[in-house]
C-alpha atoms as a PDB file:
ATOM      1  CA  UNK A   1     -23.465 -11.220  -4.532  1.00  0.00           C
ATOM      2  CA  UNK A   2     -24.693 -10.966  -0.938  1.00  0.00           C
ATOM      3  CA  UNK A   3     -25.709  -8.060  -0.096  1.00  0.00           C
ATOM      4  CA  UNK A   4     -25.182  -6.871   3.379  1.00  0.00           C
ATOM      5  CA  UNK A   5     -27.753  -5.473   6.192  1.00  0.00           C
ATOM      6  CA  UNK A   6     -26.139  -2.090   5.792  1.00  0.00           C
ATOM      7  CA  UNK A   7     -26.541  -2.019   1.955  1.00  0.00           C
ATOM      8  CA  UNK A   8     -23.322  -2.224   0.990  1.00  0.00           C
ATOM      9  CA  UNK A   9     -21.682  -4.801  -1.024  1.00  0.00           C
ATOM     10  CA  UNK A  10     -20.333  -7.842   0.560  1.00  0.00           C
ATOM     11  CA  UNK A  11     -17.792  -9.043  -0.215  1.00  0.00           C
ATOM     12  CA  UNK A  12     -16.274  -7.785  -3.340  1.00  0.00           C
ATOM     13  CA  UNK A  13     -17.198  -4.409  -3.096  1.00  0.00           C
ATOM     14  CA  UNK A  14     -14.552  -3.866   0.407  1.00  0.00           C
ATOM     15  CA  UNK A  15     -12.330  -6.745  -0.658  1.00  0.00           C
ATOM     16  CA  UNK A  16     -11.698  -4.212  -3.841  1.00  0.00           C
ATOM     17  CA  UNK A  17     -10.720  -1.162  -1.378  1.00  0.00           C
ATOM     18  CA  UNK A  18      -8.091  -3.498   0.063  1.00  0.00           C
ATOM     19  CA  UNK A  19      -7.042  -4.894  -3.706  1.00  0.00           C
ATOM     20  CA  UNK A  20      -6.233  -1.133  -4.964  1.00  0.00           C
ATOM     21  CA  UNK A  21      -3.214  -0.928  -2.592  1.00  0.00           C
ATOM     22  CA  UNK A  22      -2.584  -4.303  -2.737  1.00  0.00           C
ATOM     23  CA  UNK A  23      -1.981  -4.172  -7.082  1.00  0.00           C
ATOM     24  CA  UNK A  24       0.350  -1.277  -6.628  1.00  0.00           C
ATOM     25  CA  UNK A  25       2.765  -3.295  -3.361  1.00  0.00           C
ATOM     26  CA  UNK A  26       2.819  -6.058  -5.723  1.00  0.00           C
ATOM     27  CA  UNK A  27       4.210  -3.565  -8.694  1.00  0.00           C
ATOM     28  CA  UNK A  28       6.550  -1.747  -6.304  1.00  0.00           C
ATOM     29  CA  UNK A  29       7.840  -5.648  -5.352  1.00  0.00           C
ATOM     30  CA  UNK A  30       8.184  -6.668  -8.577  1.00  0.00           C
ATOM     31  CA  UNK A  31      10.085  -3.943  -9.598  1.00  0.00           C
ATOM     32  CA  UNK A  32      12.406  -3.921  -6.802  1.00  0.00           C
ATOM     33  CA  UNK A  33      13.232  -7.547  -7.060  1.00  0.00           C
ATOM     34  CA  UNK A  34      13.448  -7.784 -10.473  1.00  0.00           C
ATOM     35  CA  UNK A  35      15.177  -4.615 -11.386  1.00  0.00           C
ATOM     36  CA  UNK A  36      16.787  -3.016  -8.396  1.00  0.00           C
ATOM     37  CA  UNK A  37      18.908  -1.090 -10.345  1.00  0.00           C
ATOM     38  CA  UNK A  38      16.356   0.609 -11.821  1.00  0.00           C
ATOM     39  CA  UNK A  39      13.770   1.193  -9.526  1.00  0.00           C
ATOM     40  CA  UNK A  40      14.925   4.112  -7.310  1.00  0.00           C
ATOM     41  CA  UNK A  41      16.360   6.006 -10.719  1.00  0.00           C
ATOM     42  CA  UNK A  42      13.098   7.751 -11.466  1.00  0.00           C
ATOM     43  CA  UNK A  43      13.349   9.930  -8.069  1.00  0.00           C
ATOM     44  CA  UNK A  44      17.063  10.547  -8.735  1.00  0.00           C
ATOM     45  CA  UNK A  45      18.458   7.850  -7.032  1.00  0.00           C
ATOM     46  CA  UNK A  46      21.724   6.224  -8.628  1.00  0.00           C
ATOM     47  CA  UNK A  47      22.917   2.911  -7.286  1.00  0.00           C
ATOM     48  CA  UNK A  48      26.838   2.580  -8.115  1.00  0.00           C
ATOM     49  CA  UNK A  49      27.857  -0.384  -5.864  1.00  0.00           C
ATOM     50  CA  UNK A  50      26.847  -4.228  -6.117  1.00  0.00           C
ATOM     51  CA  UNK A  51      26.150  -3.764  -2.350  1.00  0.00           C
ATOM     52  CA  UNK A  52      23.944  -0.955  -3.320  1.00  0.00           C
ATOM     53  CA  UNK A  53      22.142  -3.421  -5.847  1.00  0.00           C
ATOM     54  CA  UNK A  54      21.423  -5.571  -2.816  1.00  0.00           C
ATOM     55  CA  UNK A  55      20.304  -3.537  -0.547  1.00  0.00           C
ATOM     56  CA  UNK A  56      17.471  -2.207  -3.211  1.00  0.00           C
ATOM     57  CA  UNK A  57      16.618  -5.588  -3.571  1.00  0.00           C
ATOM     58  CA  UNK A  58      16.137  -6.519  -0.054  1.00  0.00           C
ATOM     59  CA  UNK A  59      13.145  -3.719  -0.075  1.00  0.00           C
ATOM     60  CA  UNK A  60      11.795  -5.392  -2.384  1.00  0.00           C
ATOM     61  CA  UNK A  61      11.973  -8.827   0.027  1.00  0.00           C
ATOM     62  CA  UNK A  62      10.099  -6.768   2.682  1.00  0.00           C
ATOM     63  CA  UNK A  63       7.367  -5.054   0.221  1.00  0.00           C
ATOM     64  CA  UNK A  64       6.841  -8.819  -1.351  1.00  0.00           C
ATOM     65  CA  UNK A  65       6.360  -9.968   2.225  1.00  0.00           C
ATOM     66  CA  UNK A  66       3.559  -7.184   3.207  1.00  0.00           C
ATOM     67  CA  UNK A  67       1.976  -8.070  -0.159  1.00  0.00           C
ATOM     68  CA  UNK A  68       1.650 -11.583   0.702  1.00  0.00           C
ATOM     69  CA  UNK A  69      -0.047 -11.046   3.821  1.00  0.00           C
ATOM     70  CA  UNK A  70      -2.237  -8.229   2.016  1.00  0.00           C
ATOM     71  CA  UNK A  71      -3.206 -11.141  -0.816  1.00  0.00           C
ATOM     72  CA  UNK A  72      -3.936 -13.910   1.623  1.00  0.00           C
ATOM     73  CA  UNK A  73      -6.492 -10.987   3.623  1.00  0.00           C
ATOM     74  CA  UNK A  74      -7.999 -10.222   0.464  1.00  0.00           C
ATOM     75  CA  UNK A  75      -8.991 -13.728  -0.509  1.00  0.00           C
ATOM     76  CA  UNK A  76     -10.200 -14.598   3.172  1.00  0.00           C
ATOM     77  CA  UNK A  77     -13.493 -13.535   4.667  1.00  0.00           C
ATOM     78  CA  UNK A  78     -11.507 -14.106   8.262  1.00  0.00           C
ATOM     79  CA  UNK A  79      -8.678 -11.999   7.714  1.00  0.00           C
ATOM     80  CA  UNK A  80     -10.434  -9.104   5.379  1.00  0.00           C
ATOM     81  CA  UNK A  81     -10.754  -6.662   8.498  1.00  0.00           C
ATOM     82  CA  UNK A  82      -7.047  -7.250   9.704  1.00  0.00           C
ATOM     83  CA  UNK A  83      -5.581  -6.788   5.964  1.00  0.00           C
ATOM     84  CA  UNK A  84      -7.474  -3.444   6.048  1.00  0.00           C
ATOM     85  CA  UNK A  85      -5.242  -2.574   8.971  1.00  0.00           C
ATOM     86  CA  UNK A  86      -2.000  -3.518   8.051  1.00  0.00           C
ATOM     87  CA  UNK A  87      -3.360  -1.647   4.257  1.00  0.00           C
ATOM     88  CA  UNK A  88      -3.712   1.680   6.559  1.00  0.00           C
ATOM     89  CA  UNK A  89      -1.111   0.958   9.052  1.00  0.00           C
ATOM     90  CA  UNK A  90       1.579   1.040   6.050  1.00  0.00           C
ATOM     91  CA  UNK A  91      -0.374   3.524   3.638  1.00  0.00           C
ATOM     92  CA  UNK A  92      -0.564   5.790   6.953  1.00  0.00           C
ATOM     93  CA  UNK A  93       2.633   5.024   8.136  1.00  0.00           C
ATOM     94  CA  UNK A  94       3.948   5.983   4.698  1.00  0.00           C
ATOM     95  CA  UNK A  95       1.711   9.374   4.217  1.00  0.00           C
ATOM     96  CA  UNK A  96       3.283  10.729   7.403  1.00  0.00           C
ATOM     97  CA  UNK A  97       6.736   9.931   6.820  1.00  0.00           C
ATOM     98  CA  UNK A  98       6.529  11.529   3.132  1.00  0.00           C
ATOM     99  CA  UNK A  99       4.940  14.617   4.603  1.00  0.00           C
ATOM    100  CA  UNK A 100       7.356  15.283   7.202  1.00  0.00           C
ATOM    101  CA  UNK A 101      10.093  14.559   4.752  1.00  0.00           C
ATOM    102  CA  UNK A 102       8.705  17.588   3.036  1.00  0.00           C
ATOM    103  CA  UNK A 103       9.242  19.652   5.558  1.00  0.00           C
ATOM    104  CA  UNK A 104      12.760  17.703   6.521  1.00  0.00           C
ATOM    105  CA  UNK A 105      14.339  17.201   2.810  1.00  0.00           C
ATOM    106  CA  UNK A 106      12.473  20.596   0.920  1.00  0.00           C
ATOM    107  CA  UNK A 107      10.401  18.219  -1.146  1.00  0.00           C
ATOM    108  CA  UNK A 108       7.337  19.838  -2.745  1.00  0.00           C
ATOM    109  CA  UNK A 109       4.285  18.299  -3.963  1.00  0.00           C
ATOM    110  CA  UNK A 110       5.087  19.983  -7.500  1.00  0.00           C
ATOM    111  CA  UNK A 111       8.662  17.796  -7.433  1.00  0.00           C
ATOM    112  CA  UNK A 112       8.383  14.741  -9.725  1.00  0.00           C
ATOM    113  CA  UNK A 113       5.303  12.369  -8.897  1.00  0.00           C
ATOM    114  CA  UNK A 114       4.911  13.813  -5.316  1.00  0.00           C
ATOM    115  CA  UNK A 115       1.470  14.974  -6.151  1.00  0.00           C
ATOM    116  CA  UNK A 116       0.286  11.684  -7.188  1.00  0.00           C
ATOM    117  CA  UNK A 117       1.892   9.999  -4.546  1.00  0.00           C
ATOM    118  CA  UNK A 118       0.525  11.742  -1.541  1.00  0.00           C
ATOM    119  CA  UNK A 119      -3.165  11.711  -3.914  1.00  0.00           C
ATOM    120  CA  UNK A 120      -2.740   7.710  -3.950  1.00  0.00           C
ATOM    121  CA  UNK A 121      -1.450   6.866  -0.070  1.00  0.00           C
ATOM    122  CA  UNK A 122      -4.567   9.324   1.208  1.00  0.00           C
ATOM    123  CA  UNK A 123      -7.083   7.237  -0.844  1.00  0.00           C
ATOM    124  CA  UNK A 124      -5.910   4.025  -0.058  1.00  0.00           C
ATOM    125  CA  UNK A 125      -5.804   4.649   3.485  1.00  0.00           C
ATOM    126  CA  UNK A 126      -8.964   6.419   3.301  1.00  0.00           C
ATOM    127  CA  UNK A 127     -10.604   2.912   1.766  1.00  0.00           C
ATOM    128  CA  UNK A 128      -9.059   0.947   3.688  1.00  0.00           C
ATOM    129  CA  UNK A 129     -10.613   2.608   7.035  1.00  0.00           C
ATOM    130  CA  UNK A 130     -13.886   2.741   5.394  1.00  0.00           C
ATOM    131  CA  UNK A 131     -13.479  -1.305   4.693  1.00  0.00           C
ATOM    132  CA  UNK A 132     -11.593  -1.431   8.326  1.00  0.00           C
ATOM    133  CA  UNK A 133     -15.094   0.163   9.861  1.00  0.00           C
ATOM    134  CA  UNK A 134     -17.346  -1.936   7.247  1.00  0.00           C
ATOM    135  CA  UNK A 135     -15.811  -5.260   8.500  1.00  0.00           C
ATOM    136  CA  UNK A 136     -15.958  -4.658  12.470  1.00  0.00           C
ATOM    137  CA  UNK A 137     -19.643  -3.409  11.562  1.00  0.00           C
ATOM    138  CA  UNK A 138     -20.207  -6.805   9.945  1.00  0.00           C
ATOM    139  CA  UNK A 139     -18.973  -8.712  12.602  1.00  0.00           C
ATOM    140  CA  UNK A 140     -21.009  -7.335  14.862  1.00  0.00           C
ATOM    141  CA  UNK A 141     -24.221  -8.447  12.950  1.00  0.00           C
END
């Protein structure tokens, strides 16, 4: 491995910042493609309608398509920096929107996996600006 002038790691060691988020997009893709039915039920949601079927599938369309771009960042020294900002521009994006929902919907952290979902979006997007900074510092060199 080459190591860079700051000490760190390069380049597995941020590539695997940007991985972490990328594993779990891929999981929340799969699912939703594959079983669209399914994949809302464990936060209560029921789909009754074919249309409904669809439309839980088409989420997973737009996840898969984020998780493309995420893999092609993570296997390219060019793009590494850029997939670290669409990782915290969506892991961000997502924090916020689930933490104003709380205060919208009456969610609590202590309702189903809350907890760990709000514990998982703050680390990846916490990575991913370390890796964000890490790269523009590298380029720089």
């Amino acid at each position: 491995m080459t190591r860079t002038t700051s000490g760190g790691l390069y380049p597995w060691g941020n590539r695997f910042f940007l991985f972490l988020p990328t594993m779990i997009f891929t999981i929340v893709a799969k699912r939703y493609l594959l079983d669209p039915a399914h994949a809302p039920v464990p936060a209560g949601v029921q789909l009754t309608t074919p249309e409904a079927v669809t439309e839980s599938r088409i989420i997973g369309a737009v996840v898969l398509a984020f998780v493309l771009s995420l893999w092609a960042c993570v296997f390219s020294k060019a793009r590494l920096r850029e997939g670290h900002a669409m990782a915290m521009l969506l892991t961000g994006t997502v924090l916020v929107v689930r933490l104003i929902s709380f205060a919208v919907d009456g969610t609590t952290l202590a309702m189903g996996r809350q907890t760990l979902y709000v514990a998982m979006g703050s680390l990846f997007f916490v990575l991913n600006t370390v890796g964000y900074i890490a790269e523009s510092k590298r380029r720089k060199t």
